[in-house]
C-alpha atoms as a PDB file:
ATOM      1  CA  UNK A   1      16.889  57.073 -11.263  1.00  0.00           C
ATOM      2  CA  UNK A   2      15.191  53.490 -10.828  1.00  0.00           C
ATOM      3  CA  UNK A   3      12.496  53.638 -13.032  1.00  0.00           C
ATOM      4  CA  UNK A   4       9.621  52.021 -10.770  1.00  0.00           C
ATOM      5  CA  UNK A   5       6.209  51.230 -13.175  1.00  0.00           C
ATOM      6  CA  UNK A   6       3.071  49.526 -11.898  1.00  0.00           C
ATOM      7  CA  UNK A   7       2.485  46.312 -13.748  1.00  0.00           C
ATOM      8  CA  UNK A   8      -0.865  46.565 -14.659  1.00  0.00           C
ATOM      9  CA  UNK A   9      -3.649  43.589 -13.485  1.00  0.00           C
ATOM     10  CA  UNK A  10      -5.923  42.020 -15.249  1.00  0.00           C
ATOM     11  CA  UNK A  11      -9.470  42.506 -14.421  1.00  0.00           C
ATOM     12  CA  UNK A  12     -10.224  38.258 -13.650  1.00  0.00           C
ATOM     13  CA  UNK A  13     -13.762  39.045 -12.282  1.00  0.00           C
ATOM     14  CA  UNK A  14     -15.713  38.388 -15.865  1.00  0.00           C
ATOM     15  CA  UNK A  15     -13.722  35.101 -15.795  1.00  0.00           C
ATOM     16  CA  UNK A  16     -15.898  32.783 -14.145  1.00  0.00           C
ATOM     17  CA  UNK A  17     -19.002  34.369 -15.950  1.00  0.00           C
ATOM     18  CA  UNK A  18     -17.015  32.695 -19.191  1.00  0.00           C
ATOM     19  CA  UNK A  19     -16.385  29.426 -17.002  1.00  0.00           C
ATOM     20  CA  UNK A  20     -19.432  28.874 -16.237  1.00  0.00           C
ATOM     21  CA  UNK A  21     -21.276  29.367 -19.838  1.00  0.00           C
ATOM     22  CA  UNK A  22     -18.757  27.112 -21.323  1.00  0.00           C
ATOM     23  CA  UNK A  23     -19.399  24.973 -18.486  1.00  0.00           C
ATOM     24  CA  UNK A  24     -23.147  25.259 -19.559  1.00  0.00           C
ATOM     25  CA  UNK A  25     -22.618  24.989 -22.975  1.00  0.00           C
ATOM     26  CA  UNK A  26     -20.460  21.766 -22.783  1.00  0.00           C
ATOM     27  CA  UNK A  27     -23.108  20.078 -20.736  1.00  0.00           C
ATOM     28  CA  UNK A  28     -25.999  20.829 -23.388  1.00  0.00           C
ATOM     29  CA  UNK A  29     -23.651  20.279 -26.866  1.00  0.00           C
ATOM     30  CA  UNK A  30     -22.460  16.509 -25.025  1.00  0.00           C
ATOM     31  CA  UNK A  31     -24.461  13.303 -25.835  1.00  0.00           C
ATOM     32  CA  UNK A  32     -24.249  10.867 -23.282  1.00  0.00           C
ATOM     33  CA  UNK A  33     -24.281   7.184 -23.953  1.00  0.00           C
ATOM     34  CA  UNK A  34     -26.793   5.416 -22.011  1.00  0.00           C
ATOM     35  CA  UNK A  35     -25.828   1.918 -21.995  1.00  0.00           C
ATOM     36  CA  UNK A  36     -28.872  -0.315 -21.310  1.00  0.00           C
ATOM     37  CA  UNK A  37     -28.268  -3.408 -19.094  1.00  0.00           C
ATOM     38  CA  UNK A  38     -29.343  -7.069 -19.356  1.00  0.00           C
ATOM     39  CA  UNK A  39     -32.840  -6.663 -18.764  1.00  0.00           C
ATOM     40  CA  UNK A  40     -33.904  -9.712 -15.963  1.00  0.00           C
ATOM     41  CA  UNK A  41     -36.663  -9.930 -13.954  1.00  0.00           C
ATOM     42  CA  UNK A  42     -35.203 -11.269  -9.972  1.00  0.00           C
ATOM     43  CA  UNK A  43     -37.283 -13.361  -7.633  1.00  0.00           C
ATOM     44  CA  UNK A  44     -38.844 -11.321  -4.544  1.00  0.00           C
ATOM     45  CA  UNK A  45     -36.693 -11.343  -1.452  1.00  0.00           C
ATOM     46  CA  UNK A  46     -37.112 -14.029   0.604  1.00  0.00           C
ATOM     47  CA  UNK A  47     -38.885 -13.288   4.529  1.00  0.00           C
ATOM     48  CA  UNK A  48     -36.289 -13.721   6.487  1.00  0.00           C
ATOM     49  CA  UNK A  49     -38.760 -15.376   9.319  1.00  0.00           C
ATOM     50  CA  UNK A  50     -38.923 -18.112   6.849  1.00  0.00           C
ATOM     51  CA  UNK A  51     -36.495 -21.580   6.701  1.00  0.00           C
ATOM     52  CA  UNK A  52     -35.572 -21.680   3.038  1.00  0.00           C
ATOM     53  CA  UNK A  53     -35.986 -25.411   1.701  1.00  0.00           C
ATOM     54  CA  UNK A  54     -32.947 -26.745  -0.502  1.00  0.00           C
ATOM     55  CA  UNK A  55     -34.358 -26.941  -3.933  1.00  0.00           C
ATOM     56  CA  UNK A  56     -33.750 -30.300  -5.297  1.00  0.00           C
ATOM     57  CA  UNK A  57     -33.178 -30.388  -9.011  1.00  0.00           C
ATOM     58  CA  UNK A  58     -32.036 -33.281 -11.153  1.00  0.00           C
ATOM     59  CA  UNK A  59     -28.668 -32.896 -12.826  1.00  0.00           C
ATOM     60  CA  UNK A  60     -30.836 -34.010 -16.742  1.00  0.00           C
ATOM     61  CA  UNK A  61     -32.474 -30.328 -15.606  1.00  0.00           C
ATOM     62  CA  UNK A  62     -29.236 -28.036 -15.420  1.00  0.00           C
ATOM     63  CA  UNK A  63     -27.602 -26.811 -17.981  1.00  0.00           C
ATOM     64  CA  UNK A  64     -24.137 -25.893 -17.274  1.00  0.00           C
ATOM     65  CA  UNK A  65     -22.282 -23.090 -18.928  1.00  0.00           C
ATOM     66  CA  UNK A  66     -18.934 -21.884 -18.083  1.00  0.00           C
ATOM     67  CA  UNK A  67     -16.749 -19.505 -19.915  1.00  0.00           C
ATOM     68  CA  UNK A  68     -13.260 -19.315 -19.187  1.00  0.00           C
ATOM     69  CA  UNK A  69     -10.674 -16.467 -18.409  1.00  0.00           C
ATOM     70  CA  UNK A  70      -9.748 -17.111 -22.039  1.00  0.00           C
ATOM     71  CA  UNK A  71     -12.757 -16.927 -23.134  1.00  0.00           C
ATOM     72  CA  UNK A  72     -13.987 -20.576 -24.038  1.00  0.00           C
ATOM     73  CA  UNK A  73     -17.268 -21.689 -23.834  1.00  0.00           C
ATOM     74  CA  UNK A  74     -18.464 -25.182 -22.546  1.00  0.00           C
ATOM     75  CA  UNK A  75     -22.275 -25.857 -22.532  1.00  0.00           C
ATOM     76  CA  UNK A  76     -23.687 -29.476 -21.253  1.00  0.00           C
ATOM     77  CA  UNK A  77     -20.526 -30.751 -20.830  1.00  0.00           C
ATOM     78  CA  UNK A  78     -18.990 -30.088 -24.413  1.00  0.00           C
ATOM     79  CA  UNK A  79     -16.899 -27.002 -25.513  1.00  0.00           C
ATOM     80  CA  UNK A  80     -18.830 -24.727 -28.584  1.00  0.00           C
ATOM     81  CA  UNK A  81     -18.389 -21.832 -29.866  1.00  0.00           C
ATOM     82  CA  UNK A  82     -20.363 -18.715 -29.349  1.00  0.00           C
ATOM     83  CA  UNK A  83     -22.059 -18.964 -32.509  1.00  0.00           C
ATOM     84  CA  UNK A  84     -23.681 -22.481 -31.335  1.00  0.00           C
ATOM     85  CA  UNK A  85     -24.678 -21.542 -28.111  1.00  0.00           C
ATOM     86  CA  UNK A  86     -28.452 -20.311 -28.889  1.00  0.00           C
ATOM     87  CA  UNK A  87     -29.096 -23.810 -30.932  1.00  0.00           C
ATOM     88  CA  UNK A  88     -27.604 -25.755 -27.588  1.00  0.00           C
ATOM     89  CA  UNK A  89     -29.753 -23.716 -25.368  1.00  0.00           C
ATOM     90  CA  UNK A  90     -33.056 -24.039 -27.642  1.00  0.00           C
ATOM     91  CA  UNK A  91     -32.355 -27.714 -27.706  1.00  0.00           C
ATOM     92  CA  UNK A  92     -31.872 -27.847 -24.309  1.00  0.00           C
ATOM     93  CA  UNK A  93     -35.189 -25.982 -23.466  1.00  0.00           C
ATOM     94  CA  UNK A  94     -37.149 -27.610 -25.781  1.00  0.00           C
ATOM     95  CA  UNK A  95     -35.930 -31.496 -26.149  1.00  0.00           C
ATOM     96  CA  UNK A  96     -37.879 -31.949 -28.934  1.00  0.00           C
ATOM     97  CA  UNK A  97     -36.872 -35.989 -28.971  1.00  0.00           C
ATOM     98  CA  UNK A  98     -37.504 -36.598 -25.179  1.00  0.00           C
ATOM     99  CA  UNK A  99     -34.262 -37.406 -24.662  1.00  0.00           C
ATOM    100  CA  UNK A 100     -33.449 -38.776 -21.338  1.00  0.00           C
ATOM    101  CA  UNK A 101     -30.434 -36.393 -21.123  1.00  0.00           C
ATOM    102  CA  UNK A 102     -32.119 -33.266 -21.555  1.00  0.00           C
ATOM    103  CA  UNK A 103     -34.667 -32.026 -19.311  1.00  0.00           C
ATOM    104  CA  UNK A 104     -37.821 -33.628 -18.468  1.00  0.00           C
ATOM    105  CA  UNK A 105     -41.231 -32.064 -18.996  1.00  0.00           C
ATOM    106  CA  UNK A 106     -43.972 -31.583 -17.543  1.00  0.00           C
ATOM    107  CA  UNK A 107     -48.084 -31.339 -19.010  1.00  0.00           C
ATOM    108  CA  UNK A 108     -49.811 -28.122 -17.202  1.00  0.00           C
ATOM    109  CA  UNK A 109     -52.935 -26.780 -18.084  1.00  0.00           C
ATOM    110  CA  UNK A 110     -52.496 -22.920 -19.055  1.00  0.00           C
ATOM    111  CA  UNK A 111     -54.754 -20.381 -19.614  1.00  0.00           C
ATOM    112  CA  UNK A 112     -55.171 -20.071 -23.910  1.00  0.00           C
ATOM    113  CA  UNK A 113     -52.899 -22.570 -24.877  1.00  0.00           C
ATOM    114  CA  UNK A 114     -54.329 -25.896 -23.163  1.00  0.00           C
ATOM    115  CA  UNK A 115     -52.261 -28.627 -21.927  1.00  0.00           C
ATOM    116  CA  UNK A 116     -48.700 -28.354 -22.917  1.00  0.00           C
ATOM    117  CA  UNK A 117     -45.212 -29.967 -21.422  1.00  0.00           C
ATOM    118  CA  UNK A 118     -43.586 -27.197 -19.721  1.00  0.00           C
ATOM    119  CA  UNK A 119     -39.919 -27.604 -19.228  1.00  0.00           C
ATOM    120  CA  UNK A 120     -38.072 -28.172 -16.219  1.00  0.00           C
ATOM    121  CA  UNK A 121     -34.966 -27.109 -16.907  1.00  0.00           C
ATOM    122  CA  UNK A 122     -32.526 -24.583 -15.909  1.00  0.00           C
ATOM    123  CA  UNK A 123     -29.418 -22.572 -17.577  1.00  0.00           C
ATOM    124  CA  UNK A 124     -26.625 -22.316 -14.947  1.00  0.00           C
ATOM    125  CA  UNK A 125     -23.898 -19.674 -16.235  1.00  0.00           C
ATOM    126  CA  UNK A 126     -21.148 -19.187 -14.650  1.00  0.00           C
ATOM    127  CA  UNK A 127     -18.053 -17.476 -15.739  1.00  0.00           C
ATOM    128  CA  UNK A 128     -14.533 -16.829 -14.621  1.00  0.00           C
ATOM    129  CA  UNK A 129     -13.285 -13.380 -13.056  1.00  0.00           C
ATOM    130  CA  UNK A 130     -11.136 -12.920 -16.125  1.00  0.00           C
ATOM    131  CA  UNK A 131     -13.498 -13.418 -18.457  1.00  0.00           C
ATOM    132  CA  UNK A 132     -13.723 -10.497 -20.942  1.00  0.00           C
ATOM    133  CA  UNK A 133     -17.027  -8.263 -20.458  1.00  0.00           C
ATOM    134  CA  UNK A 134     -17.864  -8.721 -24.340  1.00  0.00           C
ATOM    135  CA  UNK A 135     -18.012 -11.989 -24.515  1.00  0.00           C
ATOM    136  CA  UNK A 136     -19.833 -12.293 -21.591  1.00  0.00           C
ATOM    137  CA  UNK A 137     -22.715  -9.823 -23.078  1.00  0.00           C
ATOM    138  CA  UNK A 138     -22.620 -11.756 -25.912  1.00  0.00           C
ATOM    139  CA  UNK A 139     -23.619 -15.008 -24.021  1.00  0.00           C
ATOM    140  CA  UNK A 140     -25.795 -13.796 -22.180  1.00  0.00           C
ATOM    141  CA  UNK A 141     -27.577 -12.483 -25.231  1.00  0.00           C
ATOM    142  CA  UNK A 142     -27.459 -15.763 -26.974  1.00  0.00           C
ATOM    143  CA  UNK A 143     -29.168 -17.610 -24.184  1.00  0.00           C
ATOM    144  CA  UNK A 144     -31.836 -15.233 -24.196  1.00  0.00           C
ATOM    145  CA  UNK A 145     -32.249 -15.221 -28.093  1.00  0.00           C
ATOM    146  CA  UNK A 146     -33.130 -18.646 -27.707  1.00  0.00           C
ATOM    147  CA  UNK A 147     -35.762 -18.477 -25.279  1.00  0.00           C
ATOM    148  CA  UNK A 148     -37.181 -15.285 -27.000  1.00  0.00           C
ATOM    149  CA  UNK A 149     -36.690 -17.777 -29.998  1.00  0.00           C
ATOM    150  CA  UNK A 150     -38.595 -20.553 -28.273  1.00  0.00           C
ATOM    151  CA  UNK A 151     -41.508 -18.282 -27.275  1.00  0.00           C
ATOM    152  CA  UNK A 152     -41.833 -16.445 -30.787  1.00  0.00           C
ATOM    153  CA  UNK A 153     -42.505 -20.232 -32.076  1.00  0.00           C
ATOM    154  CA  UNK A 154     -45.100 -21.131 -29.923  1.00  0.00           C
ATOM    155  CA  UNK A 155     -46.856 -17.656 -30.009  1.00  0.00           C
ATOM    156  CA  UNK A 156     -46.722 -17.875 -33.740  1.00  0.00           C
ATOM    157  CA  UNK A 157     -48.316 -21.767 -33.601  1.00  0.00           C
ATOM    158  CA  UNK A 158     -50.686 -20.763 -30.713  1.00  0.00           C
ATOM    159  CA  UNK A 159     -52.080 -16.929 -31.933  1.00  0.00           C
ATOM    160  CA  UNK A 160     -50.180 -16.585 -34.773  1.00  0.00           C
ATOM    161  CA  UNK A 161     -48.235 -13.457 -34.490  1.00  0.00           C
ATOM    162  CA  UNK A 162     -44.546 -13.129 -32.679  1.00  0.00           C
ATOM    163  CA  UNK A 163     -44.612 -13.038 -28.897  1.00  0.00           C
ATOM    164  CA  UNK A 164     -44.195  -8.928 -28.618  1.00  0.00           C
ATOM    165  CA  UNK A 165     -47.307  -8.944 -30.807  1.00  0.00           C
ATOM    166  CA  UNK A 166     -49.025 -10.454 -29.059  1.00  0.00           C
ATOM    167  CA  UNK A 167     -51.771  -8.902 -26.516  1.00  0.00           C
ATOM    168  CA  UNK A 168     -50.748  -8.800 -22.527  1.00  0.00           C
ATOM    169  CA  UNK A 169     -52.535 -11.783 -21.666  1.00  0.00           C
ATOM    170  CA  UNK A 170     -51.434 -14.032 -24.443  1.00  0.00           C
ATOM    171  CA  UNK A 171     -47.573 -12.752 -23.390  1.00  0.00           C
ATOM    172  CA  UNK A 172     -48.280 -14.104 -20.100  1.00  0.00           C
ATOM    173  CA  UNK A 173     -49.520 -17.455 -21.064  1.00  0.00           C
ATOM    174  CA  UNK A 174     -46.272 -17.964 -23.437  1.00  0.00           C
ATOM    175  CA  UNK A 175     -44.127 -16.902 -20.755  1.00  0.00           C
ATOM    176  CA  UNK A 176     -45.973 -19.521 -18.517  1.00  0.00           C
ATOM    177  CA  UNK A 177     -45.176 -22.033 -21.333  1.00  0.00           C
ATOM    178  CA  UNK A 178     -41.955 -21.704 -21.620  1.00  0.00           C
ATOM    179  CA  UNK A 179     -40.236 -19.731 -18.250  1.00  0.00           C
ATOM    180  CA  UNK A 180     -36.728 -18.149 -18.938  1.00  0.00           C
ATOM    181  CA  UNK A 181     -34.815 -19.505 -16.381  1.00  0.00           C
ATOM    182  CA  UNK A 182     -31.370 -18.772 -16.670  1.00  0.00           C
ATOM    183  CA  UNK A 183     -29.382 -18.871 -13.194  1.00  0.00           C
ATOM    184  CA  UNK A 184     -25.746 -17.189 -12.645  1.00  0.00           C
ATOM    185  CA  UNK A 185     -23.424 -18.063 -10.080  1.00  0.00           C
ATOM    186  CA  UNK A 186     -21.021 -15.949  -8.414  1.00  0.00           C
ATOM    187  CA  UNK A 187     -18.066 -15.729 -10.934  1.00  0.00           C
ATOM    188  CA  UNK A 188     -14.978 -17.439  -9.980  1.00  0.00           C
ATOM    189  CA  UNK A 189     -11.540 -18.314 -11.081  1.00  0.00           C
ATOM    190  CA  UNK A 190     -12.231 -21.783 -13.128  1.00  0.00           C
ATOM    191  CA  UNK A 191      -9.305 -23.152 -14.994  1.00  0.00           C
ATOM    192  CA  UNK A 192      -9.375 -23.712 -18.541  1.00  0.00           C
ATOM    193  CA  UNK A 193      -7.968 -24.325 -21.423  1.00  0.00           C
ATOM    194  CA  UNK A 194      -6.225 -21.305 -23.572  1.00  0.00           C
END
């Protein structure tokens, strides 16, 4: 006599009800992290009926910085460290000597601040493809430190409170005064020391 028993099943139908509410309940109990990017305001398009003109722009009013696949930094010609970079760039923007070498200025009438030598120059950054993503934040944050730097001085000598004080119109009249121009170039694969 073969003893023949049923194996019994197991009822699976209340098993996606429990799926889905820890399915739910994983979706409410996880934070996300919301990473914020670099915050930059572009250009408009250009029309594309329009010729586009070369812009002309004297070497004294670029700025060159490069970081390398091994992460080195050279700014104006002259390799720094990361920790320099926001004194080289608010020298830069500012020249406060005149210095033939640094950019040149020029006197425009602006709405609540009066005549003052806006400068011409520009920060060109361009890194390598292997550059590490960190240290690429991190520049980029140091060369706008030192315009936010460069504007919170001349809001505080001008009104007399820090730029993000200050009220919407006065904001635009520093940011008239000193522009932040920082332009990036398609990364590449630049050679550099190690």
């Amino acid at each position: 006599m073969i003893n023949k028993r049923k194996i019994q099943e197991i009822n699976a139908g209340s098993m996606a009800d429990i799926a889905f509410l820890l399915l739910i309940f994983f979706l409410v109990a996880t934070t996300m992290n919301v990473d914020t990017g670099i915050q930059r305001v572009l250009p408009p398009m250009p029309d594309e009926n329009q010729e586009q003109a070369p812009m002309d722009i004297k070497r004294r009013n670029i700025m060159l910085v490069f970081v390398s696949k091994f992460d080195n930094i050279m700014a104006g010609g002259e390799a720094i460290d990361i920790t320099q970079l926001k004194e080289k760039a608010k020298e830069f923007i500012l020249n406060p000597t005149n210095d033939e070498n640094l950019p040149e200025k020029e006197v425009t009438n602006i709405d609540l601040i009066g005549n003052y030598p806006v400068s011409k120059g520009v920060i060109s950054l361009q890194n390598d493809r292997g550059t590490s993503y960190n240290l690429y934040i991190m520049v980029q944050n140091e060369l706008t430190r030192a315009f936010n730097e460069v504007r919170d001085e001349l809001a505080t000598q001008k009104f007399g409170k820090k730029f993000m004080e200050l009220a919407e119109e006065q904001r635009e009249a520093v940011q008239k005064a000193v522009p932040l121009k920082i332009s990036e170039a398609e990364p590449r694969n630049i050679e550099g020391g190690n």
